[in-house]
Protein backbone atom coordinates (compact mmCIF):
# COMPACT_ATOMS: atom_id res chain seq x y z
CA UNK A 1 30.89 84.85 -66.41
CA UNK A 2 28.49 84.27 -63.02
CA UNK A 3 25.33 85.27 -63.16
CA UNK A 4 25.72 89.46 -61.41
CA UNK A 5 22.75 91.37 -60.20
CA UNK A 6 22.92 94.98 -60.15
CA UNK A 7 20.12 96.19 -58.10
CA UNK A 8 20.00 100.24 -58.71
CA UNK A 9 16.85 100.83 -57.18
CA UNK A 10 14.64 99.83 -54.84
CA UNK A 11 11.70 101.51 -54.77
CA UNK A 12 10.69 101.22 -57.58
CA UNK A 13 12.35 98.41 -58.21
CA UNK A 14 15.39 98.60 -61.19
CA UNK A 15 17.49 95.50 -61.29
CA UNK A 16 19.59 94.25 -63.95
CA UNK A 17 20.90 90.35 -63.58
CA UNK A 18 23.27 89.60 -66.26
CA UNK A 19 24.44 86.09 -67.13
CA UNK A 20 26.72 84.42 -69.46
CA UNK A 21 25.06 86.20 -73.13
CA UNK A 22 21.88 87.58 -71.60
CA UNK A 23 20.46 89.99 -69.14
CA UNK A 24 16.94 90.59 -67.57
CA UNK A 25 16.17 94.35 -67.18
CA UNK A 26 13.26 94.63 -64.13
CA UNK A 27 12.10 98.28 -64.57
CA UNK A 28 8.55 98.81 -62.04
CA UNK A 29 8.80 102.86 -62.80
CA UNK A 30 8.12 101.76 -66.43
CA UNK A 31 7.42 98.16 -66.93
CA UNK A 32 7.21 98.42 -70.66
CA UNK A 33 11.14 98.35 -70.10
CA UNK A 34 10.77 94.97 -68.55
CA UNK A 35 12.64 92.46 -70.72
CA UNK A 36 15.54 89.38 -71.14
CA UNK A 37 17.53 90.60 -74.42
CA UNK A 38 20.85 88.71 -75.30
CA UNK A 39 24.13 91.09 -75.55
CA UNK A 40 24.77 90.59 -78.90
CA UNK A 41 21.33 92.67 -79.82
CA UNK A 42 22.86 95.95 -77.94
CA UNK A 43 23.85 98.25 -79.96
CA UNK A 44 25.31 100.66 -77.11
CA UNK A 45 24.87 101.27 -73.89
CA UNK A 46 25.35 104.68 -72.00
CA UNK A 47 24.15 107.03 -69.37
CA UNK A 48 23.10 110.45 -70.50
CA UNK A 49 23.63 113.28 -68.23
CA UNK A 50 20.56 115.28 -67.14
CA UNK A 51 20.49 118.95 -68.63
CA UNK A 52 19.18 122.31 -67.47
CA UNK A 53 15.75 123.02 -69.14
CA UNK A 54 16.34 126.49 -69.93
CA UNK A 55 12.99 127.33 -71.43
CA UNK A 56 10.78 125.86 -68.17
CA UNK A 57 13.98 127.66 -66.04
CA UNK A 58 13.74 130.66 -67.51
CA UNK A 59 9.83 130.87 -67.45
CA UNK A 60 9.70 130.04 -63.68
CA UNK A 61 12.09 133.38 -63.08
CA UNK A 62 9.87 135.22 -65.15
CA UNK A 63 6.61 133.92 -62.77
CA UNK A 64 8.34 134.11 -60.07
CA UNK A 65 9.52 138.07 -60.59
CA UNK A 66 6.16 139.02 -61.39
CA UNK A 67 4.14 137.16 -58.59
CA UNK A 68 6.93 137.34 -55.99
CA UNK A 69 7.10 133.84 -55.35
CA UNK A 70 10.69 133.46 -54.37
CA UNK A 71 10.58 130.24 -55.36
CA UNK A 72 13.22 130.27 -58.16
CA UNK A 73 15.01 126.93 -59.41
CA UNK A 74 16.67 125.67 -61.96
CA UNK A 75 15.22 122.73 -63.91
CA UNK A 76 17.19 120.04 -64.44
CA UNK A 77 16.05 117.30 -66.11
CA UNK A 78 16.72 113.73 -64.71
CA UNK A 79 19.78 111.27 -66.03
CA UNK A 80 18.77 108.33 -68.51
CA UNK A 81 20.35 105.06 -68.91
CA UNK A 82 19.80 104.25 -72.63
CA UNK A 83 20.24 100.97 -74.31
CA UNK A 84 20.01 101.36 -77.85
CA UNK A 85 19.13 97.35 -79.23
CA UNK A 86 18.45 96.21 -83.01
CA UNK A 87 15.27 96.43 -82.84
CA UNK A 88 14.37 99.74 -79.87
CA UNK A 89 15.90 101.93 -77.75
CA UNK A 90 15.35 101.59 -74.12
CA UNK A 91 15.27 104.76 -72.00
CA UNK A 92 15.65 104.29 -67.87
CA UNK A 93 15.39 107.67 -65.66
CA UNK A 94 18.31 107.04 -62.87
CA UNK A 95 16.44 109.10 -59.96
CA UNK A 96 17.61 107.31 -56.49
CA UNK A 97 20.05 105.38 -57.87
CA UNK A 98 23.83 104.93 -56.87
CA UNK A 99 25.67 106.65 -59.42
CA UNK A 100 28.93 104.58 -59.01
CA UNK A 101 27.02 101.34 -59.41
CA UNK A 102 25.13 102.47 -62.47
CA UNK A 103 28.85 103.28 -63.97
CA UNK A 104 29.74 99.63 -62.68
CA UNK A 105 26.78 98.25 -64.82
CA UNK A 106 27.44 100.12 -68.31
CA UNK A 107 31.22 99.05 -67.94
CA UNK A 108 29.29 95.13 -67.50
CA UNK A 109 27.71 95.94 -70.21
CA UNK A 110 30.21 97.39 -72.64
CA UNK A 111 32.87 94.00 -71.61
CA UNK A 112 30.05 91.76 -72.40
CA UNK A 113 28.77 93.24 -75.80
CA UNK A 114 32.43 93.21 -76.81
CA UNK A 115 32.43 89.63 -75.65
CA UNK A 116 29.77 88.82 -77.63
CA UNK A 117 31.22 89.75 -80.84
């Protein structure tokens, strides 16, 4: 396998470059995520789909009714990539990101953990 950078963000920076039985993870919203981990210490890998926050939702209607605000919206929280290791679990919010390439990288992912089996 060729060394494959997946570049999901820009600003701030998320890249992934995955090589042969390791990958570099550059995360500059959260660089405690920064890190080179091999595939065979992944566990899993998957995106999690944002939910509606029901309790911050439902309290914003309730504001907004009794101050008139007119402001009402549903709170949704933002998508995570997760990578679940040995040893952690790494948590990336995908705000900005191309959705079709972030699918491209977990399917990466998931071929090379099998791989490395």
């Amino acid at each position: 396998m060729s060394t494959k950078i997946y570049q999901l963000r820009k600003k701030p920076l998320l890249e992934f470059t995955l090589n042969e039985n390791d990958f570099r993870l550059i995360d500059n919203d959260n660089p405690s995520n920064n890190s080179l981990l091999t595939f065979n210490s992944i566990i899993s890998v998957e995106i999690v789909r944002g939910k509606t926050n029901w309790f911050i939702s439902i309290f914003s209607l309730i504001i907004d009714l009794i101050f008139d605000f007119s402001s009402f919206s549903n709170y949704k929280e933002k998508d995570k990539l997760i990578i679940q290791t040995k040893n952690s679990t790494i948590e990336i919010l995908l705000f900005k990101v191309d959705r079709r390439e972030a699918e491209m990288l977990v399917d990466r992912f998931k071929t090379s953990i099998n791989k490395s089996k």
